[in-house]
Protein backbone atom coordinates (compact mmCIF):
# COMPACT_ATOMS: atom_id res chain seq x y z
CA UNK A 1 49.08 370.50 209.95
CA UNK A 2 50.47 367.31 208.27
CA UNK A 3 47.40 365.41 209.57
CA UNK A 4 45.17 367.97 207.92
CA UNK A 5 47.21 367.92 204.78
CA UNK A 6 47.23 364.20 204.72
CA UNK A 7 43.42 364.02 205.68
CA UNK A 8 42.35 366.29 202.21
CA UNK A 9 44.68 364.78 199.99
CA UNK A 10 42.49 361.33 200.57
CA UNK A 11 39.20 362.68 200.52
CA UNK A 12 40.17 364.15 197.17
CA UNK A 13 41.27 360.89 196.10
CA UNK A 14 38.43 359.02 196.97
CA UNK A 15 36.59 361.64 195.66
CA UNK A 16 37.87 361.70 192.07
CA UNK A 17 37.91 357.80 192.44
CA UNK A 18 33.93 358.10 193.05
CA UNK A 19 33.84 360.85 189.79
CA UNK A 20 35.68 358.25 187.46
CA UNK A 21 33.23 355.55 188.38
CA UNK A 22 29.95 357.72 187.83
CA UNK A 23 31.68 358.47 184.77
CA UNK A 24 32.23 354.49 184.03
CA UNK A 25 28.85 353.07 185.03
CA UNK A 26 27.38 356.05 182.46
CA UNK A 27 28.95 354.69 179.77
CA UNK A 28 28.31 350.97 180.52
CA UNK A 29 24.73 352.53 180.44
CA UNK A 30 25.08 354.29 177.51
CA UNK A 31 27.17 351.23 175.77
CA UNK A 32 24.24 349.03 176.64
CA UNK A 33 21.57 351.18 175.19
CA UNK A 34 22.92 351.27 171.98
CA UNK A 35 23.31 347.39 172.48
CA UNK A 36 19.74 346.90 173.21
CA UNK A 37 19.01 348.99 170.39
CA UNK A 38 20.91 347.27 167.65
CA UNK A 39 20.06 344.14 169.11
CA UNK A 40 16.29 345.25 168.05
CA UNK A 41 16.91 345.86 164.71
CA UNK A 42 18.91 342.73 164.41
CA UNK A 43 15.13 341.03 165.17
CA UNK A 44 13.80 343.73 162.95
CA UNK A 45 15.41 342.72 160.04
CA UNK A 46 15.52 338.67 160.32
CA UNK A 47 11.68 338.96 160.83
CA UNK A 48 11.93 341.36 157.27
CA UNK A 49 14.23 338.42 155.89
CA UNK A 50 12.06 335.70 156.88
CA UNK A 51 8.87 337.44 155.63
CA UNK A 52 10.71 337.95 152.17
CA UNK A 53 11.88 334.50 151.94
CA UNK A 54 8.21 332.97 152.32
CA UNK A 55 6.50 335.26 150.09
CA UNK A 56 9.37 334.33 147.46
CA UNK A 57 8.56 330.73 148.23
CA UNK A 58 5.43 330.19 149.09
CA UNK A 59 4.07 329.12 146.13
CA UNK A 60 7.34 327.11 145.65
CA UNK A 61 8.84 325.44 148.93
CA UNK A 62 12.62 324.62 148.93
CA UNK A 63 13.63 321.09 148.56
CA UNK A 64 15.02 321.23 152.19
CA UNK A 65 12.78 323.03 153.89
């Protein structure tokens, strides 16, 4: 009976070990969507920025650029 006893208590453990790491690797997936998605409207705006900053200078270039 001990062998039994012993026997479920480890498949439960490995079995709530293999629940907690679903449970990780979904939210490294979910962490890296949002990621991806911020990292997009990082280039979003610089290309905004940059369009901005050679209509305001077009007609005028900087010294430096």
């Amino acid at each position: 009976m001990a062998f039994i006893n012993n026997m479920r208590d480890k498949l439960s453990q490995a079995s709530q070990s293999a629940v907690q790491k679903a449970k990780d690797l979904s939210e490294i997936a979910r962490l890296n969507g949002v990621i991806s998605s911020t990292e997009k409207q990082i280039a979003e705006l610089y290309g905004k920025i940059g369009y901005e900053v050679y209509r305001a200078y077009c007609d005028a270039p900087l010294p430096e650029v």
